[in-house]
C-alpha atoms as a PDB file:
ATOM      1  CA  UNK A   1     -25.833  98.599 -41.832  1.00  0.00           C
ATOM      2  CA  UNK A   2     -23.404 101.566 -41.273  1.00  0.00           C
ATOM      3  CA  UNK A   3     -22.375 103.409 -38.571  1.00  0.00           C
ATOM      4  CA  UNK A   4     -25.459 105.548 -37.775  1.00  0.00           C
ATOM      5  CA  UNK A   5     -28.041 101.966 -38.528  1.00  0.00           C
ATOM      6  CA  UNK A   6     -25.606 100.967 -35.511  1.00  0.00           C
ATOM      7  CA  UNK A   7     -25.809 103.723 -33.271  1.00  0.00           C
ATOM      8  CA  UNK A   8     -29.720 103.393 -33.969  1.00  0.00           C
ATOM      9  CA  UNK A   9     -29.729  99.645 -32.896  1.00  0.00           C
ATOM     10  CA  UNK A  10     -27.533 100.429 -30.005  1.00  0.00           C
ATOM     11  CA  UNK A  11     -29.987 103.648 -28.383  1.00  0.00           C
ATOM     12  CA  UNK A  12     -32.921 101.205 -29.457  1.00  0.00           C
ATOM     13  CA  UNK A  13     -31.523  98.243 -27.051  1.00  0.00           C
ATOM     14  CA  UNK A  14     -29.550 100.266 -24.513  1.00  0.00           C
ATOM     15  CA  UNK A  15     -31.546  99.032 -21.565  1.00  0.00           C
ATOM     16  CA  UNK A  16     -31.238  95.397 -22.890  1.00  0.00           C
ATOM     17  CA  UNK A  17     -27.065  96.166 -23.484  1.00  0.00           C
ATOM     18  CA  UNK A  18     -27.153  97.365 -20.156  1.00  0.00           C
ATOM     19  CA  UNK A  19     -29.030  94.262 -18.515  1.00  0.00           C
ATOM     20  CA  UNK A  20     -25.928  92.176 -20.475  1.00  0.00           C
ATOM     21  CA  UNK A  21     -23.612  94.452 -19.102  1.00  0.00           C
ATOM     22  CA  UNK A  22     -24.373  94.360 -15.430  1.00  0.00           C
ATOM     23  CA  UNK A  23     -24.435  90.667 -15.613  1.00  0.00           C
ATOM     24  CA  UNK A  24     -20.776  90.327 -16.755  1.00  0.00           C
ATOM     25  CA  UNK A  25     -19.544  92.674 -14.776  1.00  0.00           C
ATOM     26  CA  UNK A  26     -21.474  92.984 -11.855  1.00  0.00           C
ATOM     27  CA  UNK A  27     -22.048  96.575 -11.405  1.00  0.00           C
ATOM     28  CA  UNK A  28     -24.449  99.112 -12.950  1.00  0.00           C
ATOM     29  CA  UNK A  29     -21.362 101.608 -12.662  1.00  0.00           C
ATOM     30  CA  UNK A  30     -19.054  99.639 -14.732  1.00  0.00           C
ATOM     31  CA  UNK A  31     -21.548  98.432 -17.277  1.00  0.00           C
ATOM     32  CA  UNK A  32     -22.708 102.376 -17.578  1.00  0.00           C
ATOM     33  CA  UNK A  33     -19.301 103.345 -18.040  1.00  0.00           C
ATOM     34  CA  UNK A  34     -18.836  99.881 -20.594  1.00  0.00           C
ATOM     35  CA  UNK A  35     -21.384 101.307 -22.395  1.00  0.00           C
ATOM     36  CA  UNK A  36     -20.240 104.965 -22.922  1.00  0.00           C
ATOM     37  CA  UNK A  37     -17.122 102.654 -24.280  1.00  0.00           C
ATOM     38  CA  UNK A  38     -19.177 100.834 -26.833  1.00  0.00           C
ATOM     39  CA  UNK A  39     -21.191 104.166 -28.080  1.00  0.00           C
ATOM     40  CA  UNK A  40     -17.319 105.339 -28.242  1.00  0.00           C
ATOM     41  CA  UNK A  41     -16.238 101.975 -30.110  1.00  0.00           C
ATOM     42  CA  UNK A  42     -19.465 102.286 -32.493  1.00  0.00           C
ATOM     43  CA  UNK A  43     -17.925 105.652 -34.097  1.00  0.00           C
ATOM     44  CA  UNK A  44     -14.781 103.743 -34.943  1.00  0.00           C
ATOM     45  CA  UNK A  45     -16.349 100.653 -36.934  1.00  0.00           C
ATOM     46  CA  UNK A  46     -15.120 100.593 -40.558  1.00  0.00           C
ATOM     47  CA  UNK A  47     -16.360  98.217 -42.981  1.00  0.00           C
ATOM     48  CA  UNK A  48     -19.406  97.467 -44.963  1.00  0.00           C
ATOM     49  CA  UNK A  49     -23.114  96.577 -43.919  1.00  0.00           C
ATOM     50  CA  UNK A  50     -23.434  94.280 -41.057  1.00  0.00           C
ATOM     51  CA  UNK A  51     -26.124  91.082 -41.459  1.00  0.00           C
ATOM     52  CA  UNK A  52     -26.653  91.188 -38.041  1.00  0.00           C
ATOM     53  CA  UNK A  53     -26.639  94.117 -36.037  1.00  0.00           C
ATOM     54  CA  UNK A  54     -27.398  93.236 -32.922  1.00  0.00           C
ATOM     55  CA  UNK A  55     -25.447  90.454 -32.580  1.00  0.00           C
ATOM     56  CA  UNK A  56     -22.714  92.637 -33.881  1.00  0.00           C
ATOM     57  CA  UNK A  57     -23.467  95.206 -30.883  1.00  0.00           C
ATOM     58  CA  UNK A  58     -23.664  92.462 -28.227  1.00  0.00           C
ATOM     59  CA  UNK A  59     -20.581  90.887 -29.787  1.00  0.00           C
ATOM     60  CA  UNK A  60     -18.634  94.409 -28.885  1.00  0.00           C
ATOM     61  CA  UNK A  61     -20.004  94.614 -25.776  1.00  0.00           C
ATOM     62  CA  UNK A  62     -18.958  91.102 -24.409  1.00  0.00           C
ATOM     63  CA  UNK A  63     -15.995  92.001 -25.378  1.00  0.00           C
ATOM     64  CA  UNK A  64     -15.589  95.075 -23.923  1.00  0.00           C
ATOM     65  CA  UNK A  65     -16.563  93.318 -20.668  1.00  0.00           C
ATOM     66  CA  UNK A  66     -14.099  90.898 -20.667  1.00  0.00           C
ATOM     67  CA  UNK A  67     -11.231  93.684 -21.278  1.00  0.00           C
ATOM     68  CA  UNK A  68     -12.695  94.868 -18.397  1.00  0.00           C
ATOM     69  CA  UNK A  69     -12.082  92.266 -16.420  1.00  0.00           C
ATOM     70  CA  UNK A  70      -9.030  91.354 -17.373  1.00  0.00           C
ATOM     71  CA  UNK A  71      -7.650  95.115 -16.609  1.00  0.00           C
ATOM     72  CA  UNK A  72      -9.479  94.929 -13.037  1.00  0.00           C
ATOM     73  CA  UNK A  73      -7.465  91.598 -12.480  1.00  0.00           C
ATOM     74  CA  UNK A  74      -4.385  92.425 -13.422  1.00  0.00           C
ATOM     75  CA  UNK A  75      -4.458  95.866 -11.481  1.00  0.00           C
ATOM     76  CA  UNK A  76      -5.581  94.086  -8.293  1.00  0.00           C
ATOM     77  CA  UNK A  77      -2.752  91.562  -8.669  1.00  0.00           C
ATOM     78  CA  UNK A  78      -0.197  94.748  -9.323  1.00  0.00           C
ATOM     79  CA  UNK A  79      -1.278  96.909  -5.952  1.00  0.00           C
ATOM     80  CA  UNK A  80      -1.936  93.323  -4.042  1.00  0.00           C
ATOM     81  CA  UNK A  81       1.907  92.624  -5.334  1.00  0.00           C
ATOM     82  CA  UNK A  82       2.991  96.288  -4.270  1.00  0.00           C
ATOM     83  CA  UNK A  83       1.556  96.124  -1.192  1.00  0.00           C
ATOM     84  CA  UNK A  84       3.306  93.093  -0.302  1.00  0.00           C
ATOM     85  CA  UNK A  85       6.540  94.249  -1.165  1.00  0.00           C
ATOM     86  CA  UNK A  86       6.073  97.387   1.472  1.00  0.00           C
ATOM     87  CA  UNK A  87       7.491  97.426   4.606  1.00  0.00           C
ATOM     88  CA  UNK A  88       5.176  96.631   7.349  1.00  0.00           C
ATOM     89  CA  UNK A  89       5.173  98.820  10.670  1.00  0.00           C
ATOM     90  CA  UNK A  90       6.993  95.550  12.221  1.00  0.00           C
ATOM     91  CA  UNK A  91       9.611  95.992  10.104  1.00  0.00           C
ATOM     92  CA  UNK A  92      10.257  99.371  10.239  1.00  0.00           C
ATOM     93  CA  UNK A  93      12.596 100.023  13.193  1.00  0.00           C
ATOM     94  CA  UNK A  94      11.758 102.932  15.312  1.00  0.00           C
ATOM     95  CA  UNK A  95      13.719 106.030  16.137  1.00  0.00           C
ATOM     96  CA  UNK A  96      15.910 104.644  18.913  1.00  0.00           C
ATOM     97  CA  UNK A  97      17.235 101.421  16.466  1.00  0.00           C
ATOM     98  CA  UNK A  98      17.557 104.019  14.139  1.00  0.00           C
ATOM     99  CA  UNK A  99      19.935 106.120  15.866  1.00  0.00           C
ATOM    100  CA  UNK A 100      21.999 103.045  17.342  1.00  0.00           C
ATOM    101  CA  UNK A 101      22.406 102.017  13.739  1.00  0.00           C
ATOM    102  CA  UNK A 102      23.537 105.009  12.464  1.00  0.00           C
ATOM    103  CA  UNK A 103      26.120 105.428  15.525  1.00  0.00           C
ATOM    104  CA  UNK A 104      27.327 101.530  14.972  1.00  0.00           C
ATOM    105  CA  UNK A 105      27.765 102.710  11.396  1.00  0.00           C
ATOM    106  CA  UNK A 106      29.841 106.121  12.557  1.00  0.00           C
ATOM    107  CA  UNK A 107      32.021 103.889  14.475  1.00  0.00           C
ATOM    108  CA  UNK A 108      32.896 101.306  11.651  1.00  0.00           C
ATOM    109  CA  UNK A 109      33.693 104.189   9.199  1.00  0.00           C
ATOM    110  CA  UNK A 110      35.646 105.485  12.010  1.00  0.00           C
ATOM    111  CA  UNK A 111      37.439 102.253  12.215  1.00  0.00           C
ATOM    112  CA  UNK A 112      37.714 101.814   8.606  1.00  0.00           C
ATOM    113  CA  UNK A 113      39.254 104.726   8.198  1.00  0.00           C
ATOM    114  CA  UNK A 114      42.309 104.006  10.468  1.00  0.00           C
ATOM    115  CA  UNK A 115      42.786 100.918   8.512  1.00  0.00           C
ATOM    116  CA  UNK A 116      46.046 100.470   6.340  1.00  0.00           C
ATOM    117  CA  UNK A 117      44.822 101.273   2.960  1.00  0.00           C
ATOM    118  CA  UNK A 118      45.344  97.315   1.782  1.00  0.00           C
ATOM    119  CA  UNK A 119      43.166  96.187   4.573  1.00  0.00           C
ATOM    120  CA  UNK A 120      40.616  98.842   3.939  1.00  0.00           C
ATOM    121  CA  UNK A 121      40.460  98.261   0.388  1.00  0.00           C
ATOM    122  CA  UNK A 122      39.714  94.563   0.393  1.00  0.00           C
ATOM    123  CA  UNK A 123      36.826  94.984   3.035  1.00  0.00           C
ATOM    124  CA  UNK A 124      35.288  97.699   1.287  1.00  0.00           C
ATOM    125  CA  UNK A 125      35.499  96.005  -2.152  1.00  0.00           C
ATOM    126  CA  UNK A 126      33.864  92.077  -0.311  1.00  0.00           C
ATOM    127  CA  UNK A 127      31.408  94.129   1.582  1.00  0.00           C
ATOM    128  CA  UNK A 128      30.513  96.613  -0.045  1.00  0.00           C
ATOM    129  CA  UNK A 129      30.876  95.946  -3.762  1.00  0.00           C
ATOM    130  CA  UNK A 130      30.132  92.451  -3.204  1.00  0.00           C
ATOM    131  CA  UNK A 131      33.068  90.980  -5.210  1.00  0.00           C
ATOM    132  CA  UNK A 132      34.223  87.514  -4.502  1.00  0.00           C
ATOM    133  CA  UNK A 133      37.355  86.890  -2.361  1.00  0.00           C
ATOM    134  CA  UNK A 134      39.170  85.622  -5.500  1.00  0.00           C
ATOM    135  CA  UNK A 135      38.192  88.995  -8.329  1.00  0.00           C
ATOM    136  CA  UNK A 136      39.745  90.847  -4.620  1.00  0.00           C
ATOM    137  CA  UNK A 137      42.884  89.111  -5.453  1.00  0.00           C
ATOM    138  CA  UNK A 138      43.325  89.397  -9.155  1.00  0.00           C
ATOM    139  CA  UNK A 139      42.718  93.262  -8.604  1.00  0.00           C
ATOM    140  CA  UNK A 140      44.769  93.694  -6.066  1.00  0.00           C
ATOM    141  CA  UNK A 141      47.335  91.244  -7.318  1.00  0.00           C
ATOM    142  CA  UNK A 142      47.525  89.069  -4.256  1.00  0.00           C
ATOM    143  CA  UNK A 143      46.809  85.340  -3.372  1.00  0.00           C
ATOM    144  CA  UNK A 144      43.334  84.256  -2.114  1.00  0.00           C
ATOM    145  CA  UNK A 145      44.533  83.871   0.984  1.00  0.00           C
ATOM    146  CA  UNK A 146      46.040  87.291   1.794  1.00  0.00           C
ATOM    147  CA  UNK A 147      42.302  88.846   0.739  1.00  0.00           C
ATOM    148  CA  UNK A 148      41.205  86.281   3.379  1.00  0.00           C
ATOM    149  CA  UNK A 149      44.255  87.667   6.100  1.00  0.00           C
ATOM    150  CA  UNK A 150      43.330  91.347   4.910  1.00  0.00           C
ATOM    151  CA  UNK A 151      39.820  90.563   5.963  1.00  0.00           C
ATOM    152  CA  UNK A 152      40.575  88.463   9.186  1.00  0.00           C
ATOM    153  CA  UNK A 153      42.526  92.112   9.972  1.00  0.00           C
ATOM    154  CA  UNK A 154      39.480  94.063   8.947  1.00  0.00           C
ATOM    155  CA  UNK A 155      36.645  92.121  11.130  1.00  0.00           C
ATOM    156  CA  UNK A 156      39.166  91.934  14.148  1.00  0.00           C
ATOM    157  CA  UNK A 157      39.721  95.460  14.361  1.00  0.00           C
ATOM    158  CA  UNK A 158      36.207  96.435  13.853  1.00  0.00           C
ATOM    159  CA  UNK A 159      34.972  93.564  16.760  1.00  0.00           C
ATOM    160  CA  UNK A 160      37.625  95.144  18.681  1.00  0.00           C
ATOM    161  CA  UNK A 161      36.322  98.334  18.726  1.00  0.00           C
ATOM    162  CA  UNK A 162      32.702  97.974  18.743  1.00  0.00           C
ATOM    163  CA  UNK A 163      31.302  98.719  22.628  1.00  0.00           C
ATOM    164  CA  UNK A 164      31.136  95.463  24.841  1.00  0.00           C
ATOM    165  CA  UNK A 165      28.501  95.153  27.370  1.00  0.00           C
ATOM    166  CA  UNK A 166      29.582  93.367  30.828  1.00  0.00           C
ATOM    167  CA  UNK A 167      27.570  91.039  30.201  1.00  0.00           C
ATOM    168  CA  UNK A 168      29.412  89.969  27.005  1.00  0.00           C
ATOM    169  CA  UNK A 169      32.878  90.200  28.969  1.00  0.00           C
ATOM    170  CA  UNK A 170      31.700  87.791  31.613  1.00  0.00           C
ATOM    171  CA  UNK A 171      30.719  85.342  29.002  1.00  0.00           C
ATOM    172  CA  UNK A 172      33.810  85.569  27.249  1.00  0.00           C
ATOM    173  CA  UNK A 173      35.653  85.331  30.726  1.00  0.00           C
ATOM    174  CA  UNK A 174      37.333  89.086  30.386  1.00  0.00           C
ATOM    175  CA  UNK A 175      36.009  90.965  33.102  1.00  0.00           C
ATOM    176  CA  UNK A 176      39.005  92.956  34.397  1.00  0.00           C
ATOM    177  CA  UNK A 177      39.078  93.359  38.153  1.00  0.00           C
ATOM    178  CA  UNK A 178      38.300  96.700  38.357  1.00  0.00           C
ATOM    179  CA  UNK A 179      35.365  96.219  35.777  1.00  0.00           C
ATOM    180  CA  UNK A 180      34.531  93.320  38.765  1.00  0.00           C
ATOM    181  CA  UNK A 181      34.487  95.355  41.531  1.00  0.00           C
ATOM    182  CA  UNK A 182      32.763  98.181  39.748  1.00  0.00           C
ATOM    183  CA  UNK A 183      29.908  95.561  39.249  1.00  0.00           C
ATOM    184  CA  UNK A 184      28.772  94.443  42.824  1.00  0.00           C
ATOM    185  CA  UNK A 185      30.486  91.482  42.291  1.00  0.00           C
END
């Protein structure tokens, strides 16, 4: 059978191709539109007369249904896995985080900047490039140990210069008198 014998079979059991359809997909929409694919398919079939025509129709059309499937599958698992990699509205932090971060940021470039340069370089290059204390040291031709110093000297000076609540100073048993009496206590 050739290629118009086929189309001929396939307008002479549409509504039965259709019935097929629905069944593996589940939806008169998608087996319309899995149909407009198979007329589509039809005009591409090369070869020589076909025993069994029908067959050879439903044959197409299964397996048009199951590429359908699969592509429905795998693009729900793609937006399901996209939407669980966004952010939530939890986990977004709101405008007033926001602006505390960036000044808590302000302040440790601040402080980074009035670093020695040695100091300076080894925290930016562990924090920020992520090296390892030890590539630090072969770069900068120095021991292990004096990355670890220069970074000791880094995180002091930026802990000393961060804001600390009262609260934190009474813990830490610092309250100066004045800060004491300015308290109520």
């Amino acid at each position: 059978m050739t290629v118009g014998g086929l189309r001929a079979v396939f307008l002479a059991e549409r509504a039965m191709l259709l019935r097929l359809l629905v069944a593996r997909l589940g939806s008169v929409e998608e087996a319309e539109d899995a149909l407009q694919d198979l007329w589509l398919r039809l005009e591409t079939v090369t070869g020589g007369p076909i025993a069994e025509p029908i067959g050879y129709i439903c044959r197409m059309a299964s397996n048009i249904a199951v590429d359908r499937r699969r592509r429905g599958t795998r693009r729900a698992d793609r937006d399901g896995g996209w939407l669980q990699a966004q952010a939530g509205a939890a986990e977004q932090p709101d405008a007033e985080r926001a602006l505390i971060a960036r000044e808590r940021l302000a302040r440790v470039e601040k402080t980074l900047a009035a670093l020695p340069e040695r100091v300076a370089t080894a925290f930016r290059l562990y924090r920020f490039e992520d090296l390892p204390q030890k590539a630090i040291a072969e770069r900068m031709g120095i021991s292990v140990s004096g990355v670890e110093k220069l970074l000791h000297r880094a995180y002091l000076r930026i802990h000393l210069h961060r804001p600390v609540s009262s609260a934190e100073k009474v813990q830490a048993g610092r309250l100066s008198p004045e800060e004491d009496q300015r308290d109520g206590r």
